[in-house]
PDB file of N, CA and C in Angstrom:
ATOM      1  N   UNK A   1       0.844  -1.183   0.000  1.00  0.00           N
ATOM      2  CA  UNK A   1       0.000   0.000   0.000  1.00  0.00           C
ATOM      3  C   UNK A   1       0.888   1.245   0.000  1.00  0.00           C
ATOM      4  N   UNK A   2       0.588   1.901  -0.723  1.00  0.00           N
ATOM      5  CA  UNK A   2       1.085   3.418  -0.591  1.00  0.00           C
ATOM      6  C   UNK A   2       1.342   4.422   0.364  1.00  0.00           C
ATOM      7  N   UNK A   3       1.742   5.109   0.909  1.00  0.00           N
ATOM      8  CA  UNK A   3       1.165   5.607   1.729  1.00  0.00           C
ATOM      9  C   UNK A   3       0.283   6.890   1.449  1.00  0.00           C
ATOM     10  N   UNK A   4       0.165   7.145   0.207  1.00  0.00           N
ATOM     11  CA  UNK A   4      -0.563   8.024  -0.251  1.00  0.00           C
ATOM     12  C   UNK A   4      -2.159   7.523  -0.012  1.00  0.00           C
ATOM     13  N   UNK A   5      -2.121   6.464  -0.151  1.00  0.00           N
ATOM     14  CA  UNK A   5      -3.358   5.836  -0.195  1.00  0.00           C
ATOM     15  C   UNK A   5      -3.929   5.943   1.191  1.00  0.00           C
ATOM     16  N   UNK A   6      -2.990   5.429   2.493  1.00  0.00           N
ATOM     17  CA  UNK A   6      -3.330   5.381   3.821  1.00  0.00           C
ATOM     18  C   UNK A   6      -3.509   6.554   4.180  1.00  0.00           C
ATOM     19  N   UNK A   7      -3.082   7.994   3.596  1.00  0.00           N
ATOM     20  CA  UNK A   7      -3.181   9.355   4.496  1.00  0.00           C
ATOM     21  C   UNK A   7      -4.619   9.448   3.654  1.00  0.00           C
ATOM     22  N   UNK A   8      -5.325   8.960   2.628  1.00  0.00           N
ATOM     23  CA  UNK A   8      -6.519   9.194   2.377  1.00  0.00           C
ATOM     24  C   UNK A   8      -7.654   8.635   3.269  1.00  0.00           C
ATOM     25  N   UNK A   9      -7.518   7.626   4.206  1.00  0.00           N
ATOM     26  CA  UNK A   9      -8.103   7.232   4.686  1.00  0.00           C
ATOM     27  C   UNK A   9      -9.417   7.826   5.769  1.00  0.00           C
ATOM     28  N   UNK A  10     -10.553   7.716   6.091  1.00  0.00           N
ATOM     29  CA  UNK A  10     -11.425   8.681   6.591  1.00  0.00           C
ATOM     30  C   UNK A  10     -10.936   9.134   8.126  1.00  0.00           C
ATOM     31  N   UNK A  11     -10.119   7.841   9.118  1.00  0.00           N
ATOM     32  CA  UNK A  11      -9.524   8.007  10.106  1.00  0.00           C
ATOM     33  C   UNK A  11      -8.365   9.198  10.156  1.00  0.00           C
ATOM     34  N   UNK A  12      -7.995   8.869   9.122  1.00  0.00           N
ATOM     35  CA  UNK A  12      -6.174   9.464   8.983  1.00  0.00           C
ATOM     36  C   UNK A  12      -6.822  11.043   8.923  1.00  0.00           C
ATOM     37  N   UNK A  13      -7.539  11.412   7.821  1.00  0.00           N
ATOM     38  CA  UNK A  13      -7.865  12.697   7.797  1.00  0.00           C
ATOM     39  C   UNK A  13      -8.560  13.205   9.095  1.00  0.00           C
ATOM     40  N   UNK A  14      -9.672  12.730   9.442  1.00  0.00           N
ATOM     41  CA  UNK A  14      -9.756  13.036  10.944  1.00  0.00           C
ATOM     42  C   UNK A  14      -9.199  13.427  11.878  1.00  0.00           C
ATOM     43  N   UNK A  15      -7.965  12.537  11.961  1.00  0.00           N
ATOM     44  CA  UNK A  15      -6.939  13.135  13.108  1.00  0.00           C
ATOM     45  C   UNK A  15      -6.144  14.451  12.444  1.00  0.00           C
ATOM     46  N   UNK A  16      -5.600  14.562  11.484  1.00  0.00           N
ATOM     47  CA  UNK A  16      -4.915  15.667  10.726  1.00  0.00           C
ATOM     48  C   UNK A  16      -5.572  16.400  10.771  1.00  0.00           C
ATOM     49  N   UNK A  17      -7.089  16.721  10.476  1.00  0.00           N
ATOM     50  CA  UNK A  17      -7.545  17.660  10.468  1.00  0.00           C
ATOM     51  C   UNK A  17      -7.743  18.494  12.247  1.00  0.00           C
ATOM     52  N   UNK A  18      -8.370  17.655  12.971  1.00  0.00           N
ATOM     53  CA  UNK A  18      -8.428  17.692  14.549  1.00  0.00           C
ATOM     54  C   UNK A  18      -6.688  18.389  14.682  1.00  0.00           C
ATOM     55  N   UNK A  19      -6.054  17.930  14.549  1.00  0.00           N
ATOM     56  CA  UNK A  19      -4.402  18.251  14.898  1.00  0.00           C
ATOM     57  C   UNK A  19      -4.348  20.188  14.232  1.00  0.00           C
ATOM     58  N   UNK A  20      -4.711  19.875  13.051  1.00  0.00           N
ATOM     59  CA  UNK A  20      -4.707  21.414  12.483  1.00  0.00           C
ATOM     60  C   UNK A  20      -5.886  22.447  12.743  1.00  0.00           C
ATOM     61  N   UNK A  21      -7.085  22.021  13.527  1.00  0.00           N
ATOM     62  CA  UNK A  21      -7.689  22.806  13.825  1.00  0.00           C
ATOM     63  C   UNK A  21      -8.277  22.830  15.033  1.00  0.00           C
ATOM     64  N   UNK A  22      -7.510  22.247  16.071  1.00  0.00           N
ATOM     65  CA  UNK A  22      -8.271  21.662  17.460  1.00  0.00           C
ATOM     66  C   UNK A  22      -9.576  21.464  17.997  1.00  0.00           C
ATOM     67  N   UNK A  23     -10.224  21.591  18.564  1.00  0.00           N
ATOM     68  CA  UNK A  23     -11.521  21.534  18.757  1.00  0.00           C
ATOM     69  C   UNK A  23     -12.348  21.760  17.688  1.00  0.00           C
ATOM     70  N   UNK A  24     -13.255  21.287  17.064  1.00  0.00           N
ATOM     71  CA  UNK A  24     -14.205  21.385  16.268  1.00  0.00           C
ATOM     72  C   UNK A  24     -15.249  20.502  16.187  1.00  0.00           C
ATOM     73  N   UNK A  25     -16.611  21.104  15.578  1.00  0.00           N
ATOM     74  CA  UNK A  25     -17.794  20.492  15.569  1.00  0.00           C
ATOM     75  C   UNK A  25     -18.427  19.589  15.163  1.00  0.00           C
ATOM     76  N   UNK A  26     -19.285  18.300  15.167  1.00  0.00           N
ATOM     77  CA  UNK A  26     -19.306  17.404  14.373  1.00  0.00           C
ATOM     78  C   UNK A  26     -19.400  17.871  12.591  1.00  0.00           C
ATOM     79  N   UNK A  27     -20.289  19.794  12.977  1.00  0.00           N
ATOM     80  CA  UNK A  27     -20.692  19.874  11.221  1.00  0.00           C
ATOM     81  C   UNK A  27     -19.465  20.016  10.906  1.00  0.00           C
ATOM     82  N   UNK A  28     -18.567  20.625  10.784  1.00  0.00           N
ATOM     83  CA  UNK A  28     -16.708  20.534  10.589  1.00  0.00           C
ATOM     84  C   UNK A  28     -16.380  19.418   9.807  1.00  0.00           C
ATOM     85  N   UNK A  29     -16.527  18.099  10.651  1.00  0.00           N
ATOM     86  CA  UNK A  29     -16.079  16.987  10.235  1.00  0.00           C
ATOM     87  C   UNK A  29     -16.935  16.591   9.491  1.00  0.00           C
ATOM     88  N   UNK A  30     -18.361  16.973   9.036  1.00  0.00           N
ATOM     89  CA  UNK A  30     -18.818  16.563   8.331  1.00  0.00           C
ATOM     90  C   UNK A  30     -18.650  17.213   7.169  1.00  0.00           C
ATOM     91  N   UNK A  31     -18.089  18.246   6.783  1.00  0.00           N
ATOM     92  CA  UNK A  31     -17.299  18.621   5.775  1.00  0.00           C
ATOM     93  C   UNK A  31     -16.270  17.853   4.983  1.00  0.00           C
ATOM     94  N   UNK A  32     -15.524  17.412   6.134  1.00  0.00           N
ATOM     95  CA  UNK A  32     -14.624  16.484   5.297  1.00  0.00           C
ATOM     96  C   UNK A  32     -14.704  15.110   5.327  1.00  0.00           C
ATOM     97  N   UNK A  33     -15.236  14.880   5.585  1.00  0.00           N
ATOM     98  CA  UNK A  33     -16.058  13.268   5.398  1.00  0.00           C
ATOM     99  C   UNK A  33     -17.790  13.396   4.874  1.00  0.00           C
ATOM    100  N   UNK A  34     -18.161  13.055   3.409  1.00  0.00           N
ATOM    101  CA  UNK A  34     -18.999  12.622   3.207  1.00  0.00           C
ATOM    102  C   UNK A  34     -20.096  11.918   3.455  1.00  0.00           C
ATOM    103  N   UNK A  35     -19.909  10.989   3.874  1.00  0.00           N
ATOM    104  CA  UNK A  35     -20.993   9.808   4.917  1.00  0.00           C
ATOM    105  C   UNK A  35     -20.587  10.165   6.123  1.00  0.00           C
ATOM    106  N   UNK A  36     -22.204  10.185   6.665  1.00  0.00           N
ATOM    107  CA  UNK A  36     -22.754  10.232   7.770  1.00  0.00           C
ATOM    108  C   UNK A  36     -21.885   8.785   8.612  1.00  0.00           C
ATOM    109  N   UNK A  37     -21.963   7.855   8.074  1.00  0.00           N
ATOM    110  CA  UNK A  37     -22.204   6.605   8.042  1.00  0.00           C
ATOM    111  C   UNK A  37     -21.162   6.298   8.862  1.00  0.00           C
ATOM    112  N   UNK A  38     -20.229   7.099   7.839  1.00  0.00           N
ATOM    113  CA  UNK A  38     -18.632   6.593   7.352  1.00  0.00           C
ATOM    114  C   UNK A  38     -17.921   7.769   8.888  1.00  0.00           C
ATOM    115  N   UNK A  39     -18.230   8.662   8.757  1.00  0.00           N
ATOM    116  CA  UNK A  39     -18.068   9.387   9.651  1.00  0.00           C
ATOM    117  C   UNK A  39     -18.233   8.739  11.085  1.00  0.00           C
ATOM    118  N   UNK A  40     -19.528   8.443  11.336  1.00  0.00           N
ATOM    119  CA  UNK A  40     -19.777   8.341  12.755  1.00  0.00           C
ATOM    120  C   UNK A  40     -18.915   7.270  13.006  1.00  0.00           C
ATOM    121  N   UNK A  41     -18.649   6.493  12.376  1.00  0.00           N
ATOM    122  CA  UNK A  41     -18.093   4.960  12.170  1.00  0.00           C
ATOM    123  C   UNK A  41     -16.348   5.442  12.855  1.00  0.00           C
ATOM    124  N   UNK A  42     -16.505   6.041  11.882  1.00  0.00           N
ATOM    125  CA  UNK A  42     -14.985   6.642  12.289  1.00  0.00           C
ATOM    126  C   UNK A  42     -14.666   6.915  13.660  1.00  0.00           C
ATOM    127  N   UNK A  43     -14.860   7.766  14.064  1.00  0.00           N
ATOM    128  CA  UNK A  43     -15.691   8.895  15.456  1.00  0.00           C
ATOM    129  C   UNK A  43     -15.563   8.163  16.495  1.00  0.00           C
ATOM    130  N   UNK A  44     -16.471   7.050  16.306  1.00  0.00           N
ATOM    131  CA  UNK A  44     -16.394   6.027  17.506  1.00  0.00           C
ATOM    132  C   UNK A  44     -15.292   4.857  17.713  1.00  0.00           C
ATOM    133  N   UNK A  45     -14.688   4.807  16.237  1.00  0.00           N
ATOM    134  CA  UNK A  45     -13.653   4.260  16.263  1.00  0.00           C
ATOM    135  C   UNK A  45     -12.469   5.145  17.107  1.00  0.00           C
ATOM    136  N   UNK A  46     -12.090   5.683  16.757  1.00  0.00           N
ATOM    137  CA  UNK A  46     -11.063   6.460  16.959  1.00  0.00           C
ATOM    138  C   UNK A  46     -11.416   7.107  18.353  1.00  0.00           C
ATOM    139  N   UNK A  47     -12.428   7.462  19.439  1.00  0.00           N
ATOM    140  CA  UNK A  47     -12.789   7.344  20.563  1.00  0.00           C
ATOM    141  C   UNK A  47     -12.024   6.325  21.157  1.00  0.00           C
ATOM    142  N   UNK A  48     -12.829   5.045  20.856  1.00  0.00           N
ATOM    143  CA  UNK A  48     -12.420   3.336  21.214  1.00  0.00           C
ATOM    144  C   UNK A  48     -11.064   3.300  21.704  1.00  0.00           C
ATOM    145  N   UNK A  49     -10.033   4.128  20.404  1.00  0.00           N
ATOM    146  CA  UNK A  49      -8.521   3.658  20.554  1.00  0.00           C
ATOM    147  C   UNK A  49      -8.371   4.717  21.410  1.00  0.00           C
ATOM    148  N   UNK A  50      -8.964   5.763  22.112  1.00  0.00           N
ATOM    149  CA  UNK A  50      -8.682   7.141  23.347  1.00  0.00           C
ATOM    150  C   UNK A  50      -7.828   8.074  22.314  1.00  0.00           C
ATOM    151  N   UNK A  51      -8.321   8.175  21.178  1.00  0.00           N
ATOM    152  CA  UNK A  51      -7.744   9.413  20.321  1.00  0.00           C
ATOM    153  C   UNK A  51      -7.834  10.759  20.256  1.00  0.00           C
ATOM    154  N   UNK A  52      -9.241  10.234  20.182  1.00  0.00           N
ATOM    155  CA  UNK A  52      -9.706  11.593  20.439  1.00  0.00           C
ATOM    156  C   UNK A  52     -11.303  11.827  21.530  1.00  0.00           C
ATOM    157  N   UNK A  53     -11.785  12.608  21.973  1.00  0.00           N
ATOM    158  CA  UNK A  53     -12.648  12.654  22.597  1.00  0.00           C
ATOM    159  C   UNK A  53     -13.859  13.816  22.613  1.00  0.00           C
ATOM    160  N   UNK A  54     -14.640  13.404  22.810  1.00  0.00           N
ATOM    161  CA  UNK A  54     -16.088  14.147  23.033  1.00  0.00           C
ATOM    162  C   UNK A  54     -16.304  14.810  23.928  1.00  0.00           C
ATOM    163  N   UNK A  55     -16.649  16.202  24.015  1.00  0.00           N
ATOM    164  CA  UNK A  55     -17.153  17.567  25.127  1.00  0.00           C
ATOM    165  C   UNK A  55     -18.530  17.543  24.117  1.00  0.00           C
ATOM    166  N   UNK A  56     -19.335  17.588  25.319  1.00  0.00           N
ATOM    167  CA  UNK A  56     -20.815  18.069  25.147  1.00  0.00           C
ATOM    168  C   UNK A  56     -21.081  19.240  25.708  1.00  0.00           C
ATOM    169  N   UNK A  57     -21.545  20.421  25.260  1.00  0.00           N
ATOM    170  CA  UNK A  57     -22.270  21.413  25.926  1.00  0.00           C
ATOM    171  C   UNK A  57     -24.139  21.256  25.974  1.00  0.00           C
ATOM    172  N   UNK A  58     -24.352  21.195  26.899  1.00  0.00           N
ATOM    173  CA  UNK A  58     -25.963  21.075  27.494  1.00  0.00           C
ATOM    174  C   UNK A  58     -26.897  22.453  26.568  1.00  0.00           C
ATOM    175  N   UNK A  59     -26.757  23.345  26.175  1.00  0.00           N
ATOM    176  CA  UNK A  59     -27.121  24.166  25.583  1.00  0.00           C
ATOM    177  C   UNK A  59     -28.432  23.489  24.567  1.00  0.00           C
ATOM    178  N   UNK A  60     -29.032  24.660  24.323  1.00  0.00           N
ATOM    179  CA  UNK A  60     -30.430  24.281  23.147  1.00  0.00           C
ATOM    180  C   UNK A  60     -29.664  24.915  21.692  1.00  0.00           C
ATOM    181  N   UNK A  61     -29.450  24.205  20.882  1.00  0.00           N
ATOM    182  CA  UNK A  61     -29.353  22.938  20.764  1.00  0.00           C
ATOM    183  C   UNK A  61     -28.306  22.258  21.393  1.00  0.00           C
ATOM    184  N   UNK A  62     -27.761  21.248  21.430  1.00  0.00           N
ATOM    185  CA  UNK A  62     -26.959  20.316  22.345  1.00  0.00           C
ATOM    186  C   UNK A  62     -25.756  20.094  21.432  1.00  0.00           C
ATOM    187  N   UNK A  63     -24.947  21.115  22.015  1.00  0.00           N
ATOM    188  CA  UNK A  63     -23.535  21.100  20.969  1.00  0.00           C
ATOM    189  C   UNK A  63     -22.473  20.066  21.280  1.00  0.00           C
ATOM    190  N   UNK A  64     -22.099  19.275  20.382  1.00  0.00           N
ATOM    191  CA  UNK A  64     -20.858  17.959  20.409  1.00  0.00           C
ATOM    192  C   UNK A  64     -19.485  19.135  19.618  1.00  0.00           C
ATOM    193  N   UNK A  65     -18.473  18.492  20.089  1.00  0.00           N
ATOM    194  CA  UNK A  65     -17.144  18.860  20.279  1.00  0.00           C
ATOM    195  C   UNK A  65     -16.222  17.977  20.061  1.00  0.00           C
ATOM    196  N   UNK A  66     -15.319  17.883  19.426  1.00  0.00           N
ATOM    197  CA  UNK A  66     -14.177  17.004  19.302  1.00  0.00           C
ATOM    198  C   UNK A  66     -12.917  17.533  19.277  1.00  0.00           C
ATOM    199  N   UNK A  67     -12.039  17.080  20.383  1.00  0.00           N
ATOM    200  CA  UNK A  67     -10.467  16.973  19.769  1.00  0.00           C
ATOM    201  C   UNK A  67      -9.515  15.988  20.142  1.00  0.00           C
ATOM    202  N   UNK A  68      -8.412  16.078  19.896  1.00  0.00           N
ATOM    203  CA  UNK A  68      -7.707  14.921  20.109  1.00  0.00           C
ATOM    204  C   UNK A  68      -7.268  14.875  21.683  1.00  0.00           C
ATOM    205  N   UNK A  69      -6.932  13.540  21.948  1.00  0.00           N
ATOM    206  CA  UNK A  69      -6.018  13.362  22.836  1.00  0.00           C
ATOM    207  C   UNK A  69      -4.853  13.485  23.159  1.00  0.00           C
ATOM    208  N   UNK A  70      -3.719  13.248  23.982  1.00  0.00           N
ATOM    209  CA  UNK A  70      -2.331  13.163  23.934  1.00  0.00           C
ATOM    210  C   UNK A  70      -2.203  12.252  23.572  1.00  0.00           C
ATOM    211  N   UNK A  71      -2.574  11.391  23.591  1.00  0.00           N
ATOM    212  CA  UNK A  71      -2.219  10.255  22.765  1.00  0.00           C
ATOM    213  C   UNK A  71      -2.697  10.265  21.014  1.00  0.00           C
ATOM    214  N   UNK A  72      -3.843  10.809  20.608  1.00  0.00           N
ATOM    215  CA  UNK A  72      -3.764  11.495  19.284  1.00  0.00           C
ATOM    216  C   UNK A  72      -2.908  12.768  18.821  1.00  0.00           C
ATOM    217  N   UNK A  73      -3.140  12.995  19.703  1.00  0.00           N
ATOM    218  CA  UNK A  73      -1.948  14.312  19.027  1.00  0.00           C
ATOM    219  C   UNK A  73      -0.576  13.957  18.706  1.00  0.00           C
ATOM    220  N   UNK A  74       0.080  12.914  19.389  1.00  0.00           N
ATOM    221  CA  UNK A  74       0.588  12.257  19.030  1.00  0.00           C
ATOM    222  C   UNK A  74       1.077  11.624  17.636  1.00  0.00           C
ATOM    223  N   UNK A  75      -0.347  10.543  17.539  1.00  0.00           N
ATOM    224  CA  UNK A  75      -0.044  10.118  16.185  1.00  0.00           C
ATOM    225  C   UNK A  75      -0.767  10.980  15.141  1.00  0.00           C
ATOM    226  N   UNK A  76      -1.133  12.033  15.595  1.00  0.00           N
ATOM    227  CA  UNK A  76      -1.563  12.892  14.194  1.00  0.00           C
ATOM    228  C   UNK A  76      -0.328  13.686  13.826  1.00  0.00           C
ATOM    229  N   UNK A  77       0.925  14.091  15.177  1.00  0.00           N
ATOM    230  CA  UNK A  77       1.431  14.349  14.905  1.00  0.00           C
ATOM    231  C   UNK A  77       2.917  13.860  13.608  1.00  0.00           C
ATOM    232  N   UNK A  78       2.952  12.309  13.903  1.00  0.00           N
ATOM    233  CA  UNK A  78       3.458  11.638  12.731  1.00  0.00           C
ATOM    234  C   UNK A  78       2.854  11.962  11.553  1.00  0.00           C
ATOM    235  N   UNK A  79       1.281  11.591  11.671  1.00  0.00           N
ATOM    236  CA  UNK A  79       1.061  11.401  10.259  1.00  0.00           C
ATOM    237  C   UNK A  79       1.334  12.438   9.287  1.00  0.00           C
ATOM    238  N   UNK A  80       1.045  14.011   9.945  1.00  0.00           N
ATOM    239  CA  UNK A  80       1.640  14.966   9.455  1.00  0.00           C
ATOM    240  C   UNK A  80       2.748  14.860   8.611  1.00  0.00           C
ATOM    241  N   UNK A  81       4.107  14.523   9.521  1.00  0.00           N
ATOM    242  CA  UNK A  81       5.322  14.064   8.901  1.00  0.00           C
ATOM    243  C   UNK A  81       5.243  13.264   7.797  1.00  0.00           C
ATOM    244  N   UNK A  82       4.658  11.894   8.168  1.00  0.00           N
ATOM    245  CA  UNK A  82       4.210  11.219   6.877  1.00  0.00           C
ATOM    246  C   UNK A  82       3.618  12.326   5.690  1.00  0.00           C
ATOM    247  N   UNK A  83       2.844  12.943   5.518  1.00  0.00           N
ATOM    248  CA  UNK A  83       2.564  13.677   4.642  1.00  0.00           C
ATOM    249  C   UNK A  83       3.376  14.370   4.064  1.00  0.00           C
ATOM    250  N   UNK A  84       3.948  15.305   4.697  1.00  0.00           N
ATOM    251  CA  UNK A  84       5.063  15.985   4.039  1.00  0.00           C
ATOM    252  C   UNK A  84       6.168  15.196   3.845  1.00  0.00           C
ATOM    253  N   UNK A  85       6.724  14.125   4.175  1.00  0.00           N
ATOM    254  CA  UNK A  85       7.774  13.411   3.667  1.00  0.00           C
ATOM    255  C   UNK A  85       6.984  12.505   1.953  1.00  0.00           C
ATOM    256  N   UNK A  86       5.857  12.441   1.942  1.00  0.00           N
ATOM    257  CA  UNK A  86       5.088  11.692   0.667  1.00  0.00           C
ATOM    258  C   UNK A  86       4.855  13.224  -0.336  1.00  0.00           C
ATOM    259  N   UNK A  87       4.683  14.205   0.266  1.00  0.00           N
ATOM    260  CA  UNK A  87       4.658  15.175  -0.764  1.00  0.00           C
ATOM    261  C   UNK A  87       6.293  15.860  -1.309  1.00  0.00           C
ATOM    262  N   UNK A  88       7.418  15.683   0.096  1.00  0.00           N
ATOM    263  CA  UNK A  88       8.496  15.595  -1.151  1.00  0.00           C
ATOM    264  C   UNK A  88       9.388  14.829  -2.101  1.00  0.00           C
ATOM    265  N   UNK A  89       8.404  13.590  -2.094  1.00  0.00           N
ATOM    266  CA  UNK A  89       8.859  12.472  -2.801  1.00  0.00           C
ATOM    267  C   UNK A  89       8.089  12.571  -4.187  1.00  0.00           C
ATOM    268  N   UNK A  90       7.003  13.030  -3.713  1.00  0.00           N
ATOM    269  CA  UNK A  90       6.071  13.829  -4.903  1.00  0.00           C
ATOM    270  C   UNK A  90       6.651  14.394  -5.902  1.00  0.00           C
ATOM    271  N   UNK A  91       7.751  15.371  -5.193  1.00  0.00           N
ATOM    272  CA  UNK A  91       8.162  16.759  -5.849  1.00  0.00           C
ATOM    273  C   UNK A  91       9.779  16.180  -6.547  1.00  0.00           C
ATOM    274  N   UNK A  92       9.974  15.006  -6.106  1.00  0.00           N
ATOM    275  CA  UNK A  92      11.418  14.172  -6.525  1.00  0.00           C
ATOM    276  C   UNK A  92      10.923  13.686  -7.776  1.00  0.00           C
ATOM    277  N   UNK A  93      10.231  12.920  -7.565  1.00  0.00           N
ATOM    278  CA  UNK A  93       9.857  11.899  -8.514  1.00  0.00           C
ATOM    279  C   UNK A  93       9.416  13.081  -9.980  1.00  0.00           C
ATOM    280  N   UNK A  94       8.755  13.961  -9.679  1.00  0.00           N
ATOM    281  CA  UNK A  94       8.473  14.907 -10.790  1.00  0.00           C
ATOM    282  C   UNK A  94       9.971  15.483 -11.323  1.00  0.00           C
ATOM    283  N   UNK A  95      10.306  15.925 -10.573  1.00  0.00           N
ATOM    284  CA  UNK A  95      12.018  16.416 -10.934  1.00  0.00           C
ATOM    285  C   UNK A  95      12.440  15.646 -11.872  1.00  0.00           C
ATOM    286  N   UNK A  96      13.089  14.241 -11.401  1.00  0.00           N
ATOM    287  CA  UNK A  96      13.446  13.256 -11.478  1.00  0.00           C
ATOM    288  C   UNK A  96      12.593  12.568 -13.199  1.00  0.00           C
ATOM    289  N   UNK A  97      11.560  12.258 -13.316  1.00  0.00           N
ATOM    290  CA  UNK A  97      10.607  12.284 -14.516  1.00  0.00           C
ATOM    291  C   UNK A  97      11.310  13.255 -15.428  1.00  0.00           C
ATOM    292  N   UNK A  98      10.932  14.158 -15.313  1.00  0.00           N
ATOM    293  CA  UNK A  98      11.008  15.689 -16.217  1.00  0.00           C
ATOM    294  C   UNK A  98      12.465  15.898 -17.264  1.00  0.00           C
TER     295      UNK A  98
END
């Protein structure tokens, strides 16, 4: 597998995004994830592993919250790296081609 392929993943972006914008709302993430489905799926996954976590405010309407953990921040903080080490291999390989 690529790893281009794995930073596409609905998890992977989740945490990257959470990492680059800390706290944010479920509608947020539903921006960058398409399915509802696929999303919530995610969400609770990535809870499960203590990645990231849920603040509720009691308010009308009843606002949900997400950000990472220390232990996500963590590995969002790799994956980051991963990214930019796959985008200057990007920029090699084009060189390199050309």
């Amino acid at each position: 597998m690529r790893f281009s392929a794995l930073l596409e993943t609905a998890s992977v972006k989740i945490l990257v995004y959470l990492y680059d914008n800390g706290e944010v709302r479920y509608k947020d993430l539903k921006k960058l994830i398409d399915s509802r489905g696929t999303l919530s799926l995610n969400i609770k996954e990535l809870q499960e592993e203590l990645l990231i976590e849920r603040s509720i405010l009691t308010t009308k309407p009843i606002q949900a919250y997400y950000s990472l953990t220390e232990k996500g921040k963590e590995i969002a903080f790799l994956l980051r790296k991963i990214e930019k080490i796959e985008e200057t291999d990007s920029v090699l390989e084009t060189v390199v081609s050309a």
